[in-house]
Protein backbone atom coordinates (compact mmCIF):
# COMPACT_ATOMS: atom_id res chain seq x y z
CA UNK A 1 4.22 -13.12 12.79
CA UNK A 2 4.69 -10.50 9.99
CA UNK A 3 3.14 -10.43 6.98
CA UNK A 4 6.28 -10.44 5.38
CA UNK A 5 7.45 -13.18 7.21
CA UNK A 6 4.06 -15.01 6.60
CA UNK A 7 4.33 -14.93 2.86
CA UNK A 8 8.33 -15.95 2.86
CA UNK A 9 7.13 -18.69 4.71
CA UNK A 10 4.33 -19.76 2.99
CA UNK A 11 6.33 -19.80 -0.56
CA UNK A 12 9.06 -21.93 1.00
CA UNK A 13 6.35 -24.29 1.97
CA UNK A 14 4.87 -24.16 -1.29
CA UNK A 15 7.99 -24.37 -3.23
CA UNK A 16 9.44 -27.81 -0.73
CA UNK A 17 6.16 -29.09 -1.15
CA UNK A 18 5.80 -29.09 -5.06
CA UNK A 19 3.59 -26.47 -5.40
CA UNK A 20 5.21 -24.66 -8.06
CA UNK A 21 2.32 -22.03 -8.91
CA UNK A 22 1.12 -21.12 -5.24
CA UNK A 23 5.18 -20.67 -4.40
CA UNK A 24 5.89 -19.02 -8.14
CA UNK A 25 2.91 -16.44 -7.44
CA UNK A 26 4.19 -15.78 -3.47
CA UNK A 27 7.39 -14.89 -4.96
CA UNK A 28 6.36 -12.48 -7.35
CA UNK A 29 4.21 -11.09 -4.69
CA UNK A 30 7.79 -10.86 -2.76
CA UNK A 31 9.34 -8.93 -5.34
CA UNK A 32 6.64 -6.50 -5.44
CA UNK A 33 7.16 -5.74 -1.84
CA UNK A 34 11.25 -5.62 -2.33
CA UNK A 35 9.90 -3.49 -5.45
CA UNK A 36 7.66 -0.92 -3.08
CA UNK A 37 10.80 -1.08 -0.34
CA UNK A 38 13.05 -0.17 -2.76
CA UNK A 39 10.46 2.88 -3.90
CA UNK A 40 10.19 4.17 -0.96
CA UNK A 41 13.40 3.99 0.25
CA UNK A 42 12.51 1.56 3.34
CA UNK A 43 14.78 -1.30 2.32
CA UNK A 44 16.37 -1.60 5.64
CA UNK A 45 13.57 -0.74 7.81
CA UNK A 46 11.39 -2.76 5.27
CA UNK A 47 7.37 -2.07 5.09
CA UNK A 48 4.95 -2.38 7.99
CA UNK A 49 1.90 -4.88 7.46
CA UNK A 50 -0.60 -2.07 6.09
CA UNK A 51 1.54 -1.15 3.55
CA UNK A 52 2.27 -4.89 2.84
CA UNK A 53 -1.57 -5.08 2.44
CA UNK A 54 -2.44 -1.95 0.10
CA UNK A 55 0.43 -3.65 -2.20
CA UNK A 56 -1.38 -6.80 -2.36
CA UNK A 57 -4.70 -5.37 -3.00
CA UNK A 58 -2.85 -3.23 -5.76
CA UNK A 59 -1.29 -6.94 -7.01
CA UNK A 60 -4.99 -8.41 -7.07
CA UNK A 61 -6.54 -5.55 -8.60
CA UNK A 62 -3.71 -5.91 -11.33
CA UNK A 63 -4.91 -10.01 -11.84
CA UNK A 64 -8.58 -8.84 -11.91
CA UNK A 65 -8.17 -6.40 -14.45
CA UNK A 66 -5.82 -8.80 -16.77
CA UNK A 67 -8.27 -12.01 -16.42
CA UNK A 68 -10.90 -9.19 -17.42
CA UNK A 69 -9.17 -8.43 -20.44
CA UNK A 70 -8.44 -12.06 -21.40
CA UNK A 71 -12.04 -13.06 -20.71
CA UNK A 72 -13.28 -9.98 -22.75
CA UNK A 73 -10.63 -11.03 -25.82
CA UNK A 74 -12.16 -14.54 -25.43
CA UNK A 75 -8.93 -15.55 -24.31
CA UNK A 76 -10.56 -17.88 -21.03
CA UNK A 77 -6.99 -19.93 -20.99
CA UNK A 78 -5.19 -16.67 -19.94
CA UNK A 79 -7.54 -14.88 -17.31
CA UNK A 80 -7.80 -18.67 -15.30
CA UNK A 81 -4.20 -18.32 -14.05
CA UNK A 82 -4.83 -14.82 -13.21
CA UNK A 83 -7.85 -15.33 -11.22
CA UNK A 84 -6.12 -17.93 -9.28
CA UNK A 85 -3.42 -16.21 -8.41
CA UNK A 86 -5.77 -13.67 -7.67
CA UNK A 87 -7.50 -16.27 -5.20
CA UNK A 88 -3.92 -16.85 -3.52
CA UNK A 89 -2.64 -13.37 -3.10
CA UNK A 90 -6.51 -12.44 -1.35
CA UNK A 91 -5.37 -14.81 1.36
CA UNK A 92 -3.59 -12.36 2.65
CA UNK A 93 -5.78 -9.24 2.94
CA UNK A 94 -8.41 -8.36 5.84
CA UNK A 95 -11.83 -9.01 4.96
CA UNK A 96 -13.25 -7.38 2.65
CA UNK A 97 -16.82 -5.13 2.80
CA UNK A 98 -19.43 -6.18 0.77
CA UNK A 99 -21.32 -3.95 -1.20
CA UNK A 100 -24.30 -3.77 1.35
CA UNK A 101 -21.97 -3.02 4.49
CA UNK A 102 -20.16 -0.63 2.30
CA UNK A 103 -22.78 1.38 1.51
CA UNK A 104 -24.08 1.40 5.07
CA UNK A 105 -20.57 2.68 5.92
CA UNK A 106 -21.23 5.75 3.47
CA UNK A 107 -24.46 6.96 3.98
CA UNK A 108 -23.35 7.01 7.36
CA UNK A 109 -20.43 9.51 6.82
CA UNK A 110 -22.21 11.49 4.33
CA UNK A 111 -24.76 12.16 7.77
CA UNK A 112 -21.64 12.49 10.11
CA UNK A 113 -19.75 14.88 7.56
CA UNK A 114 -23.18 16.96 6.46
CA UNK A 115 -22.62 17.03 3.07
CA UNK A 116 -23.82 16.69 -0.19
CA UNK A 117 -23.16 17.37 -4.15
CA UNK A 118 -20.17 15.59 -5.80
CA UNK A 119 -17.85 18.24 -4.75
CA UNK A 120 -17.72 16.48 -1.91
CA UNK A 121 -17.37 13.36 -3.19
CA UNK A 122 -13.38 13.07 -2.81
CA UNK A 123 -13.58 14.38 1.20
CA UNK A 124 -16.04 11.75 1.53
CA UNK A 125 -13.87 8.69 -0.54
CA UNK A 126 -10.54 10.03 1.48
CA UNK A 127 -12.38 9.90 4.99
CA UNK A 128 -13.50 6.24 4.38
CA UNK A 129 -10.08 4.90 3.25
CA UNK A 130 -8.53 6.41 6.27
CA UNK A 131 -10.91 4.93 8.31
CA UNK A 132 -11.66 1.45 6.31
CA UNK A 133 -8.17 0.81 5.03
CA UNK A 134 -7.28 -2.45 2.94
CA UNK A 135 -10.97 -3.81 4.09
CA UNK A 136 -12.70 -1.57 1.07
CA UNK A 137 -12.42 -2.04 -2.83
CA UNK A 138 -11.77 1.22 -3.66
CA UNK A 139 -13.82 0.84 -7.20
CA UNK A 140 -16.83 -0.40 -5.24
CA UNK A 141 -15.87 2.88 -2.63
CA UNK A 142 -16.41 5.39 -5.29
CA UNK A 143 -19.45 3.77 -6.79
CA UNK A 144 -21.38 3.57 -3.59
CA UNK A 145 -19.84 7.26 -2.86
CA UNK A 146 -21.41 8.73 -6.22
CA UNK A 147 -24.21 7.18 -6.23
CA UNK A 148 -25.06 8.20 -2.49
CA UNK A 149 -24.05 11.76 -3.08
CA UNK A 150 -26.37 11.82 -6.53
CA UNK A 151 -29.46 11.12 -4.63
């Protein structure tokens, strides 16, 4: 089943079965794919599952940074919702590296690309994503990538 298809599903489900923040938060994740369709001019042909995915991460990056803000503005009633929704929309991604496997994965093509110095530090980022995809934070990416190259 698509991903698409997957979600619709899942926020009918919700929605039927009284779940009105799980189905509430799968619909707003279904408007930001309509939204990204619409963008990109793929409304009939709609988006294939890795695109479906890098707009979810983008979502969930969103809730992280506003439950970050809240939580920083001593504002913990605001940043719960948005690290559960958070919690829902992550469901739906591959996953995810963690920072040890990560940085295994960059030392590694550092070696394989022979390079070093920061210039290279974008080649090095862009390689990964191509080759990781939606299984990487790209935050934790860069950090690992910087501090690699700085050694």
């Amino acid at each position: 089943m698509a991903l698409k298809e997957q979600i619709a599903d899942e926020m009918k489900a919700a929605l039927l079965g009284g779940d009105r923040f799980v189905g509430e938060t799968l619909r707003n994740l279904k408007a930001a794919i309509l939204n990204e369709e619409v963008a990109q001019n793929k409304r009939e042909s709609g988006l294939g599952d890795d695109e479906i995915e890098r707009v979810i991460a983008r979502e969930v990056k969103k809730r992280h940074e506003s439950a970050k803000l809240y939580r920083d503005n001593n504002r913990p009633e605001l940043a719960e919702p948005e690290e559960k929704e958070a919690q829902i929309l992550q469901v739906y991604l591959p996953q995810q590296l963690n920072e040890d496997e990560t940085r295994v994965r960059v030392t590694q093509k550092i070696a394989e690309m022979n390079v070093s110095g920061m210039v290279a530090m974008g080649q090095v980022i862009g390689s990964l994503k191509a080759e990781l995809g939606n299984t990487v934070d790209g935050a934790l990416l860069a950090r690992i990538v910087k501090e690699e190259l700085a050694k």
